[in-house]
C-alpha atoms as a PDB file:
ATOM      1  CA  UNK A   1     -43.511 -52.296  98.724  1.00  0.00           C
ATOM      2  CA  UNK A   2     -46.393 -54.427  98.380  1.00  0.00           C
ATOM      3  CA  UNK A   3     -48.249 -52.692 101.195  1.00  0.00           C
ATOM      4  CA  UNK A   4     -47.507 -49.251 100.422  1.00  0.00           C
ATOM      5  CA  UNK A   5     -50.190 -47.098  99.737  1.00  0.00           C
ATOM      6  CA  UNK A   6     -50.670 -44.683  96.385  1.00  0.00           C
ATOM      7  CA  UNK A   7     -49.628 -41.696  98.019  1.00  0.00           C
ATOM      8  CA  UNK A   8     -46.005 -43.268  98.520  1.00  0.00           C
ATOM      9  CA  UNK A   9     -46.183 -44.786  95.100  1.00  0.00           C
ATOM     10  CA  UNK A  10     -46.667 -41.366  93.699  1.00  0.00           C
ATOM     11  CA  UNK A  11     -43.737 -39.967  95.585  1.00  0.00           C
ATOM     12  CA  UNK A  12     -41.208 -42.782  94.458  1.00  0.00           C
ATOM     13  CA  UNK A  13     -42.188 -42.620  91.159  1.00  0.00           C
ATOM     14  CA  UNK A  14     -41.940 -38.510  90.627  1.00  0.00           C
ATOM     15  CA  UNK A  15     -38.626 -39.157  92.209  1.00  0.00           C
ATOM     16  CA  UNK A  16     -36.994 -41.484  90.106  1.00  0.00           C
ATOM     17  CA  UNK A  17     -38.802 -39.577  86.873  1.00  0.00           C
ATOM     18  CA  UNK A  18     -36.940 -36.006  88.577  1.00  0.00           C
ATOM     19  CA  UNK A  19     -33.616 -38.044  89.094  1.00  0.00           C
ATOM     20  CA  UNK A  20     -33.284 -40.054  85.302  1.00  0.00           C
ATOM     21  CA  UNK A  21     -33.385 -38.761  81.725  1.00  0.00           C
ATOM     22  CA  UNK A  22     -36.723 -39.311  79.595  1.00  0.00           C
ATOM     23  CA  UNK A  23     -35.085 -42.207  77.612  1.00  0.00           C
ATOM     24  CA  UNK A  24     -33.989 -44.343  80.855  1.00  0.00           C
ATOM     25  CA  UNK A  25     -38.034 -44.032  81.988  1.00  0.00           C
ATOM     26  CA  UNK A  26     -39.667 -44.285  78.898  1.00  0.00           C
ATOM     27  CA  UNK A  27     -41.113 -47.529  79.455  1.00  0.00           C
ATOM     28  CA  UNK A  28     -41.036 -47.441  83.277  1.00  0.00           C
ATOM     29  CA  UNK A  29     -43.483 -48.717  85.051  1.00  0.00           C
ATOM     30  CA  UNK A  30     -43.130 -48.292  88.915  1.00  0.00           C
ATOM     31  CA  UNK A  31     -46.460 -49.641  90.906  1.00  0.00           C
ATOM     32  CA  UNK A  32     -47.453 -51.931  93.036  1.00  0.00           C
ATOM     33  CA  UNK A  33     -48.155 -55.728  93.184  1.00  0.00           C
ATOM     34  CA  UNK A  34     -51.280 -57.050  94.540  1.00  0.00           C
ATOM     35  CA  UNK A  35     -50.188 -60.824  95.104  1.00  0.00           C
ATOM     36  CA  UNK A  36     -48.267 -60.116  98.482  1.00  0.00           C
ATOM     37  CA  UNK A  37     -47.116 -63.846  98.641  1.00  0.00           C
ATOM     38  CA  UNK A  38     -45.844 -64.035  94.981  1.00  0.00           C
ATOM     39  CA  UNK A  39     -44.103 -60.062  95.006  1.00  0.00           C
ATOM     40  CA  UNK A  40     -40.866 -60.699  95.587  1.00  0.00           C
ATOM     41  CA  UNK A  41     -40.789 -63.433  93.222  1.00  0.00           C
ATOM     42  CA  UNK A  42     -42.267 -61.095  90.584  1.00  0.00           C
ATOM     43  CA  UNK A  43     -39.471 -58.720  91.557  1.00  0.00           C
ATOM     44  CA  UNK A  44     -36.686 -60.937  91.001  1.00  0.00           C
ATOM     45  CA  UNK A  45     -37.975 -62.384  87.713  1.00  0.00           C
ATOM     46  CA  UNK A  46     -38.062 -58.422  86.510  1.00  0.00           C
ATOM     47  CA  UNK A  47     -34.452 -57.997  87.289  1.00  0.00           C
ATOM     48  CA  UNK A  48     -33.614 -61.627  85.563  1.00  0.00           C
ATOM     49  CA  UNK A  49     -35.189 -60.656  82.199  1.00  0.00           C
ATOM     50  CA  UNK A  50     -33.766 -56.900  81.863  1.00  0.00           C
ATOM     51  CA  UNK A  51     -30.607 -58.399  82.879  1.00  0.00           C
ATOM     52  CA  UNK A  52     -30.962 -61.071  80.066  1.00  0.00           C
ATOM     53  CA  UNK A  53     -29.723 -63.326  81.988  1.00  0.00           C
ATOM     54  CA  UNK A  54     -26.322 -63.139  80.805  1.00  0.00           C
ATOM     55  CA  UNK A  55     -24.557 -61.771  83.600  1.00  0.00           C
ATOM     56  CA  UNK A  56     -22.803 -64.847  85.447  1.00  0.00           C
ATOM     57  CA  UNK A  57     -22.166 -62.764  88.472  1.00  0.00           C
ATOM     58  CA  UNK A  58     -25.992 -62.781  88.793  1.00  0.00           C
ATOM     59  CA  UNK A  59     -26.698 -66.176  87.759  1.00  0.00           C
ATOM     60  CA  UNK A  60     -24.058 -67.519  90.299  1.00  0.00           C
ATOM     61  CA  UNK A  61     -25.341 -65.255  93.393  1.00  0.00           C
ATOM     62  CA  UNK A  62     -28.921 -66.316  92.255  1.00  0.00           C
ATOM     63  CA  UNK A  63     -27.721 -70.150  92.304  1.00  0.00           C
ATOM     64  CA  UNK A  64     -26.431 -69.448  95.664  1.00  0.00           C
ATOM     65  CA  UNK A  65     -29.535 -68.527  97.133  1.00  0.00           C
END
């Protein structure tokens, strides 16, 4: 996603606003990252913290990796 231009930003995000209720997206934020190397990694620390880390599923498949 890190390469993606605006015009397919804009598309993703008026799709997830069309397909969610107002309260799910209120504090969305959907754009994109401009330290290529270091995106992913931003990614999966996103996930981690609105997951509060308290899901040992996650932190087991994350160990795994």
């Amino acid at each position: 996603m890190s390469h993606c231009g605006e015009l397919l930003m804009s598309g993703i995000r008026e799709r997830v606003w069309a397909r969610t209720q107002p309260l799910a997206t209120s504090s969305l934020r959907i754009e994109s990252c401009d330290d290529e190397a270091s995106s992913g990694v931003i990614g999966l620390a996103h996930v981690a913290i609105d997951r509060g880390l308290t899901s040992l599923e996650f932190l087991r498949d994350f160990a795994r990796r």
